[in-house]
Structures are given as C-alpha cells and as structure tokens.
PDB file of N, CA and C in Angstrom:
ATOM      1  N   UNK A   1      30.478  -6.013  29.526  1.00  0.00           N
ATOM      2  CA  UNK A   1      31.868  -6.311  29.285  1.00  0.00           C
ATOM      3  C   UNK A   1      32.721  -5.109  29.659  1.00  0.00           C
ATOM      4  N   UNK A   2      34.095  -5.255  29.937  1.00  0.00           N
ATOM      5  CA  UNK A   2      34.363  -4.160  30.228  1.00  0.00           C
ATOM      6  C   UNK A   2      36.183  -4.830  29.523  1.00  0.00           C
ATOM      7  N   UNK A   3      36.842  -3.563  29.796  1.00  0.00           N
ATOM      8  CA  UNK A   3      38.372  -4.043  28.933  1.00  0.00           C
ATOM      9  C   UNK A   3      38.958  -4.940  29.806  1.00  0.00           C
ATOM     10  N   UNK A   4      40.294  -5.740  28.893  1.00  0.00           N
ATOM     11  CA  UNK A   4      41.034  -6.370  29.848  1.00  0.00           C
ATOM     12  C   UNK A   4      42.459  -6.539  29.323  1.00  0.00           C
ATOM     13  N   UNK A   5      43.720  -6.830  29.464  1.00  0.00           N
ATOM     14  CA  UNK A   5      44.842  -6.155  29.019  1.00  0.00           C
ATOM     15  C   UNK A   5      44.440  -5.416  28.038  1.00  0.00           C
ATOM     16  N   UNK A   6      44.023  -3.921  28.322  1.00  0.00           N
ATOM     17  CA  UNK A   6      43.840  -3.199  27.120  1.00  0.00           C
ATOM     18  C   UNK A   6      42.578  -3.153  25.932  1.00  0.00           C
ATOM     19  N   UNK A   7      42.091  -3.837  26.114  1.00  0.00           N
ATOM     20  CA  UNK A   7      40.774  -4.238  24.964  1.00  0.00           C
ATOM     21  C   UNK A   7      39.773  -5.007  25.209  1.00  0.00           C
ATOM     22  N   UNK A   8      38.519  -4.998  24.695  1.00  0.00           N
ATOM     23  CA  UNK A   8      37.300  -5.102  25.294  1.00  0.00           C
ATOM     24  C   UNK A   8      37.539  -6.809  25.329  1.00  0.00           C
ATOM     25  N   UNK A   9      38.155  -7.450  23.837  1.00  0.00           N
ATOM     26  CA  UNK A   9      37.701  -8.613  23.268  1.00  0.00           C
ATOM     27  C   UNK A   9      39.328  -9.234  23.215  1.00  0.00           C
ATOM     28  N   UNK A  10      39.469 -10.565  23.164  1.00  0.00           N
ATOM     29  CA  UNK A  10      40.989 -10.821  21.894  1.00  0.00           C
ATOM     30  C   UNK A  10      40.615 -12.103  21.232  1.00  0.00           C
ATOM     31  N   UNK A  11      41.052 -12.712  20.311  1.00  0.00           N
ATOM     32  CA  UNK A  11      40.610 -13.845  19.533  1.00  0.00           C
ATOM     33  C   UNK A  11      41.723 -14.326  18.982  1.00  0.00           C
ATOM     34  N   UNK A  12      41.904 -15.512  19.447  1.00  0.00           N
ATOM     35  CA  UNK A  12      43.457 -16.173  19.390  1.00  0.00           C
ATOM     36  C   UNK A  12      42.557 -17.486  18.018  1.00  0.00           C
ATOM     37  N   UNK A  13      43.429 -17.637  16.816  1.00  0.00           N
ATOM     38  CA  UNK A  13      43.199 -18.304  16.057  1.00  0.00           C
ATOM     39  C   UNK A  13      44.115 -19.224  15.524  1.00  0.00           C
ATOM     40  N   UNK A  14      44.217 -20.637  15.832  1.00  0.00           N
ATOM     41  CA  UNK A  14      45.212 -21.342  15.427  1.00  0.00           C
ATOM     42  C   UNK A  14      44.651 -22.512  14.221  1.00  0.00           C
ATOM     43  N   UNK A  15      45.999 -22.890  13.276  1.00  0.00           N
ATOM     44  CA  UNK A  15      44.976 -23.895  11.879  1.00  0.00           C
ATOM     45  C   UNK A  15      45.871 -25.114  12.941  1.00  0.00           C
ATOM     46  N   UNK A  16      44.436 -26.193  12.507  1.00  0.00           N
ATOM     47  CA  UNK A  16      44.937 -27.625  13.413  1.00  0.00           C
ATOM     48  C   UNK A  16      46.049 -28.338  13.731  1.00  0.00           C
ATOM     49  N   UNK A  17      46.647 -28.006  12.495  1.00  0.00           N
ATOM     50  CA  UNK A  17      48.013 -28.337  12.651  1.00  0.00           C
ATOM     51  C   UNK A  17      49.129 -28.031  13.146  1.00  0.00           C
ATOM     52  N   UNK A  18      48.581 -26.608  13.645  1.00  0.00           N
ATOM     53  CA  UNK A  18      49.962 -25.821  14.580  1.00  0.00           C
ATOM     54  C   UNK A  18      50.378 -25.205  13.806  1.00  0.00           C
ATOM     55  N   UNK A  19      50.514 -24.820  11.732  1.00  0.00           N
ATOM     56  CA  UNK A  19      51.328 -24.214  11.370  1.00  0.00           C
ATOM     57  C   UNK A  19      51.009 -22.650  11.220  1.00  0.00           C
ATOM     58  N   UNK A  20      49.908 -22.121  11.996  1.00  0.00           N
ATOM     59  CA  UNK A  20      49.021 -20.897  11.675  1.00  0.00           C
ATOM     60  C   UNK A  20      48.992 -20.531  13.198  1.00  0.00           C
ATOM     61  N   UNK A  21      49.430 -19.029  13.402  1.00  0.00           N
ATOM     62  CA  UNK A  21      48.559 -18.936  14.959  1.00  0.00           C
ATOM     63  C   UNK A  21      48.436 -17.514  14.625  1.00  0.00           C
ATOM     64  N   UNK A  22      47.007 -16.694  14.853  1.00  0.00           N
ATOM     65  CA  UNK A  22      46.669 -15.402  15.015  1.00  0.00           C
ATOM     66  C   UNK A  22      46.035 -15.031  15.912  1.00  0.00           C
ATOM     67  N   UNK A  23      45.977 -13.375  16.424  1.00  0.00           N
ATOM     68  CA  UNK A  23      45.259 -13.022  17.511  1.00  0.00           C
ATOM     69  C   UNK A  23      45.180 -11.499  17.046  1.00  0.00           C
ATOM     70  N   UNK A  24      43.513 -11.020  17.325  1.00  0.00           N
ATOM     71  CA  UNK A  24      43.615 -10.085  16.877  1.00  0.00           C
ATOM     72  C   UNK A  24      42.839  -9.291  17.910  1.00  0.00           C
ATOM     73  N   UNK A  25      42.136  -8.834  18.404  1.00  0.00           N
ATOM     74  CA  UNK A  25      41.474  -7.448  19.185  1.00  0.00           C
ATOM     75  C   UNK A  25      40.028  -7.006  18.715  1.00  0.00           C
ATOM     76  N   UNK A  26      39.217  -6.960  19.669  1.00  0.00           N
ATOM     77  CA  UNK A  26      37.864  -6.300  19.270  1.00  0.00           C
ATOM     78  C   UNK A  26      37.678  -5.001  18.724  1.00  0.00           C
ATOM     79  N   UNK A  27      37.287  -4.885  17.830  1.00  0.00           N
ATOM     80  CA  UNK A  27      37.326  -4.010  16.733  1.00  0.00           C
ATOM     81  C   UNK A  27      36.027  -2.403  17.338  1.00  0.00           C
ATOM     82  N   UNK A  28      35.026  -2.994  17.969  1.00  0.00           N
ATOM     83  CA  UNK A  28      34.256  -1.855  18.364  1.00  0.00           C
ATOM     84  C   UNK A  28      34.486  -1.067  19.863  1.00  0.00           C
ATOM     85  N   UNK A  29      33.376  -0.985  20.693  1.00  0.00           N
ATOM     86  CA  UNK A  29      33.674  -0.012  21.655  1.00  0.00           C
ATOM     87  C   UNK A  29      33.151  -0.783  22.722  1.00  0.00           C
ATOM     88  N   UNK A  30      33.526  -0.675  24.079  1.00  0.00           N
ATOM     89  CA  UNK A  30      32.790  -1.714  25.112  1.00  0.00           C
ATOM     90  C   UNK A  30      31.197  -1.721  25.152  1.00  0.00           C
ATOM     91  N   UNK A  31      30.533  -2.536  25.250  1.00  0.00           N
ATOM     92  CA  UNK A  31      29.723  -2.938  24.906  1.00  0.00           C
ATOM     93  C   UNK A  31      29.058  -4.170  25.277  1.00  0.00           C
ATOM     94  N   UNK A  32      27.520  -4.692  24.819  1.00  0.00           N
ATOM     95  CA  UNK A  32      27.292  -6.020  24.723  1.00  0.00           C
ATOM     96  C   UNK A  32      26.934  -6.838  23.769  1.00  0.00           C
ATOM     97  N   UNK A  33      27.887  -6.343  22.988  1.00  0.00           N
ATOM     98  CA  UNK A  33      28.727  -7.472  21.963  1.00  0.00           C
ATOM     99  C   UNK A  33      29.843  -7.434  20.905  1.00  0.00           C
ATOM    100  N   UNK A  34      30.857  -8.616  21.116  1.00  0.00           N
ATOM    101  CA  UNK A  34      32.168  -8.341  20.417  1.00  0.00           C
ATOM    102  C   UNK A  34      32.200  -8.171  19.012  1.00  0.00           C
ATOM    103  N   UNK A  35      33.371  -7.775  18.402  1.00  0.00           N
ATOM    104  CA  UNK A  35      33.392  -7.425  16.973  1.00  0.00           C
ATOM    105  C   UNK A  35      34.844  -7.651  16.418  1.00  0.00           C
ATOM    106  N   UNK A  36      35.092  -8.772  15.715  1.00  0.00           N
ATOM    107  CA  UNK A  36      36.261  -9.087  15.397  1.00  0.00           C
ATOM    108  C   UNK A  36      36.142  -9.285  13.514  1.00  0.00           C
ATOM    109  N   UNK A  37      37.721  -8.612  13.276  1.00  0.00           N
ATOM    110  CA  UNK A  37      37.842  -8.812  11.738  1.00  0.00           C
ATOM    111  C   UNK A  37      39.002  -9.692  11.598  1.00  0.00           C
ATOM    112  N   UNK A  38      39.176 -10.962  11.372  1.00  0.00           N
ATOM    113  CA  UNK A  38      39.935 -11.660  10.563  1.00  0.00           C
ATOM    114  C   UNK A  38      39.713 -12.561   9.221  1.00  0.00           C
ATOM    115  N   UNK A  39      41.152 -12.346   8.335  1.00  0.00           N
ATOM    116  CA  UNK A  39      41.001 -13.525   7.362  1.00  0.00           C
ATOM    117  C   UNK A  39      41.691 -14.306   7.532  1.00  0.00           C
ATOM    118  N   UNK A  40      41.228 -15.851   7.012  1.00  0.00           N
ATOM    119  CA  UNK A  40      41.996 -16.993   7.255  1.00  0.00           C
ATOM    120  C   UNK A  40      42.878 -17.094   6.223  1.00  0.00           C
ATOM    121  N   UNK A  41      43.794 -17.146   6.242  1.00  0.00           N
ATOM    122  CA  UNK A  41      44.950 -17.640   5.620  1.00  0.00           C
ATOM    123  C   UNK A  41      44.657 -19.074   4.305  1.00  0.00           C
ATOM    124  N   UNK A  42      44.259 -19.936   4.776  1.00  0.00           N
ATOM    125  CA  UNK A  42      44.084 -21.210   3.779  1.00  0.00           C
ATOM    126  C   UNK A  42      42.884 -21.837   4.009  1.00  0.00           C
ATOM    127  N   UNK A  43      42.284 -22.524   3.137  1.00  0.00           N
ATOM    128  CA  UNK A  43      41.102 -23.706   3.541  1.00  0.00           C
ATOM    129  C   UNK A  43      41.748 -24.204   4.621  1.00  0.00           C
ATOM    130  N   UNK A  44      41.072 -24.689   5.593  1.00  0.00           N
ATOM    131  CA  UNK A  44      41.422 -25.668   6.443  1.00  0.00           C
ATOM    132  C   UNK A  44      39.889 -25.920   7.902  1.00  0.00           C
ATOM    133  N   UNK A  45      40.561 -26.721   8.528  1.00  0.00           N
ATOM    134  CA  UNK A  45      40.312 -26.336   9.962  1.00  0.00           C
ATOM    135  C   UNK A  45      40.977 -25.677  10.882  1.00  0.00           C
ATOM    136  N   UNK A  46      40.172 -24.434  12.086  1.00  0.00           N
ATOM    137  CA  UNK A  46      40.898 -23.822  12.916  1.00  0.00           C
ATOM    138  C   UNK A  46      40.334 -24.055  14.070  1.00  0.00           C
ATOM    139  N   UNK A  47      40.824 -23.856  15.196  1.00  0.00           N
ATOM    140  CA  UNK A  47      40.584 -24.344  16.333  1.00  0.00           C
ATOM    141  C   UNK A  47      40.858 -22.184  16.585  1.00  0.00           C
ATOM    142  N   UNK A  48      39.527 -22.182  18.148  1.00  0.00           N
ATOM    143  CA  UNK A  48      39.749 -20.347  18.021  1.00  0.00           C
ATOM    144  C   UNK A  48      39.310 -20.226  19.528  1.00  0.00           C
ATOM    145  N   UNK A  49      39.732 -19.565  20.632  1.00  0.00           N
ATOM    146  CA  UNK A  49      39.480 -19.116  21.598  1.00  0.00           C
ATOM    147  C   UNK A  49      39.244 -17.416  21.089  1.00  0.00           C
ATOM    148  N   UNK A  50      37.832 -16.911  22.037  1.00  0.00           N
ATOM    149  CA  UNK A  50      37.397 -15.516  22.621  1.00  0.00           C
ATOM    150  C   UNK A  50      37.694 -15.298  24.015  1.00  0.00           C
ATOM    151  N   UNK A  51      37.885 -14.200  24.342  1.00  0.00           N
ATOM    152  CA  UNK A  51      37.927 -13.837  25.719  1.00  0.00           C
ATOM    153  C   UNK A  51      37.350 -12.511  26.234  1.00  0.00           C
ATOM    154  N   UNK A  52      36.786 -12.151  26.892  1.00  0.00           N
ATOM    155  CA  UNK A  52      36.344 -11.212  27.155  1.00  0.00           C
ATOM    156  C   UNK A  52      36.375 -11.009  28.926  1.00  0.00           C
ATOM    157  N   UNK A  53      36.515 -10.073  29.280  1.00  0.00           N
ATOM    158  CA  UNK A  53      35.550  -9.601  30.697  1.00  0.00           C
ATOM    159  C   UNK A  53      34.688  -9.067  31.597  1.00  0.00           C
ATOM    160  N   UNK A  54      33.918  -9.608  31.816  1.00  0.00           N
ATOM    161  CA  UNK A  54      32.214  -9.288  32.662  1.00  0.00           C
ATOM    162  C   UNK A  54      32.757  -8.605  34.371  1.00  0.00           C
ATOM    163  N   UNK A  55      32.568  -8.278  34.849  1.00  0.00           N
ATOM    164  CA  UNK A  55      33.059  -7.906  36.173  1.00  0.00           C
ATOM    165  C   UNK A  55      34.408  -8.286  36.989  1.00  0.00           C
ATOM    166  N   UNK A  56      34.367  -9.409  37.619  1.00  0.00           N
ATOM    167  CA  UNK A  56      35.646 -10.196  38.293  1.00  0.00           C
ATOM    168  C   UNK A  56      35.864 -11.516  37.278  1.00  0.00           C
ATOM    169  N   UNK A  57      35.136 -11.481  36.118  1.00  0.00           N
ATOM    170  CA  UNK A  57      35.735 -12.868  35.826  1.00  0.00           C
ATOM    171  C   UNK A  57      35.828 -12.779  34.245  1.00  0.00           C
ATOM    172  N   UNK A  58      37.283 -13.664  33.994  1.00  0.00           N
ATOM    173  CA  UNK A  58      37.902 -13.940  32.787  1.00  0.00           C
ATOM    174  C   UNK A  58      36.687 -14.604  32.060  1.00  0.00           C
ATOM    175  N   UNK A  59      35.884 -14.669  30.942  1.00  0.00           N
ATOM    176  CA  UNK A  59      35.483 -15.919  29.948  1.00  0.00           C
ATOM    177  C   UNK A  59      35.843 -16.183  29.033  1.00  0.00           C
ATOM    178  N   UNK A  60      36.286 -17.487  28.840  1.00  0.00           N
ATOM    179  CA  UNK A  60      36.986 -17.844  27.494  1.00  0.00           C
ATOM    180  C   UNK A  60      36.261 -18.960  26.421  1.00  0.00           C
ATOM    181  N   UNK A  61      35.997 -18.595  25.316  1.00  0.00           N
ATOM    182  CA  UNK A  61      35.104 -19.597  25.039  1.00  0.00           C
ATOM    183  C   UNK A  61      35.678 -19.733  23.671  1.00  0.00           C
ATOM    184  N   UNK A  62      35.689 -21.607  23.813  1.00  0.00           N
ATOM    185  CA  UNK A  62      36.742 -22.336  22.573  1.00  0.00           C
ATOM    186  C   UNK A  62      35.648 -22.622  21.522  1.00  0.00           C
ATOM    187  N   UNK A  63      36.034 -22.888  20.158  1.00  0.00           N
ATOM    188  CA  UNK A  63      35.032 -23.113  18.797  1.00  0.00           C
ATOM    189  C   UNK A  63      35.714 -23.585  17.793  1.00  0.00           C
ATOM    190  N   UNK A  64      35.387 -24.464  17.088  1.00  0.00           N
ATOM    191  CA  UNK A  64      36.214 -24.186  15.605  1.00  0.00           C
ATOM    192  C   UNK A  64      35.602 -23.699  14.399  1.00  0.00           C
ATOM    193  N   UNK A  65      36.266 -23.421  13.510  1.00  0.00           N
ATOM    194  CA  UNK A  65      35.999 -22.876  12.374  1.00  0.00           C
ATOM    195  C   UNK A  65      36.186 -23.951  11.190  1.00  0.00           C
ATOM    196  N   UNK A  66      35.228 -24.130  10.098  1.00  0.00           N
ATOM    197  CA  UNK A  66      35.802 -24.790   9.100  1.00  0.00           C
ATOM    198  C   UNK A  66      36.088 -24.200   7.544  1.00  0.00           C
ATOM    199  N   UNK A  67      36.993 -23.490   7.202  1.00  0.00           N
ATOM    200  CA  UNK A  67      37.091 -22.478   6.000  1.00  0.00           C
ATOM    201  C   UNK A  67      37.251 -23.665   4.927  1.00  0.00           C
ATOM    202  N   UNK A  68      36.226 -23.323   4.154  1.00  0.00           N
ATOM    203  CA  UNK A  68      36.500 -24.020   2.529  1.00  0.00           C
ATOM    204  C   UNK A  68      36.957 -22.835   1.568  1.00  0.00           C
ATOM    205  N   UNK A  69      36.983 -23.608   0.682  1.00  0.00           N
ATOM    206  CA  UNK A  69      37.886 -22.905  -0.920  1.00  0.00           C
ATOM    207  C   UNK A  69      37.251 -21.920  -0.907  1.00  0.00           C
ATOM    208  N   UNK A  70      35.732 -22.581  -0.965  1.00  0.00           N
ATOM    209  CA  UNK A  70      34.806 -21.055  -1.333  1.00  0.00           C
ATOM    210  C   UNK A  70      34.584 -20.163  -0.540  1.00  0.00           C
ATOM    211  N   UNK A  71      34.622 -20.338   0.490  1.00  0.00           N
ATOM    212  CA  UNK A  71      34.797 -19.089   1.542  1.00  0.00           C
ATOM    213  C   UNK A  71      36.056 -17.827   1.143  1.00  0.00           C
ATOM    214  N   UNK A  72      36.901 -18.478   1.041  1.00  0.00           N
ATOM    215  CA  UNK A  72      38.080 -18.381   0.782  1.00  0.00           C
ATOM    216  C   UNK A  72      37.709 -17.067  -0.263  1.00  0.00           C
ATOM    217  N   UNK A  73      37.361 -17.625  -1.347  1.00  0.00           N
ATOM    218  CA  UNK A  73      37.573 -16.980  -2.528  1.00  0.00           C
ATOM    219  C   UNK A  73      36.134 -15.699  -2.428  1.00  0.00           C
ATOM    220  N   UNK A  74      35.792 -15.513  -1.366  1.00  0.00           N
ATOM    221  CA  UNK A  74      34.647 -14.803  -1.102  1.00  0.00           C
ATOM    222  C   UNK A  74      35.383 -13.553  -0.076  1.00  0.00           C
ATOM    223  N   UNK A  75      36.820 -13.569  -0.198  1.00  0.00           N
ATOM    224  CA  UNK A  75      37.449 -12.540   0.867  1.00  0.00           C
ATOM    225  C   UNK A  75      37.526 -11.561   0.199  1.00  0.00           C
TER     226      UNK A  75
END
C-alpha cells in the first residue's frame, strides 16, 4: 500500500438512512494492513466504504456494519 490524498487508508461511514456520514484516516504507518478507529454514533445499520492504494490503482471496498445496543454499550 502506499499513501493517497495524504494517507495510507480513509473509511467513509454512512447510517442507512443518510442521517450519519463519517470519514476518518488510517491510524498506523504504510504497510500491509489498515488500521482504523471509529465509534458509531447509534444502534443501527451502516453502509462503509475503505480505500486504499497498491501501485497505479485506487481499491475501494464496500461492507456494512450492523451495531446493536450491546455493542454500543461496550464503547
């Protein structure tokens, strides 16, 4: 991996509904493998793109997340 605007990693986090959107930055050093710290805001579902870059090419890879209460209360 190597940086890309500025940082190795970024992690765009939105809740399903559109009323949540975060993005935060890889937390370690370039490398082969990312390191991200976020908390979610509420139980819900989130929908989350990664991005990173390998030589000439962008990868972006979509996932969701499903935060319950108890997760929650485990921050």
């Amino acid at each position: 991996m190597r940086p890309w605007l500025g940082m190795t990693g970024h992690l765009l986090v939105r809740s399903q509904d559109g009323a949540f959107l975060g993005h935060v930055h890889e937390m370690g050093t370039p490398g082969s493998r990312l390191r991200f710290t976020f908390s979610f805001p509420a139980p819900g579902r989130y929908l989350a793109w990664v991005q990173y870059a390998t030589g000439d090419r962008i990868v972006t890879a979509p996932f969701t997340v499903d935060v319950t209460a108890a997760a929650e209360a485990g921050r």
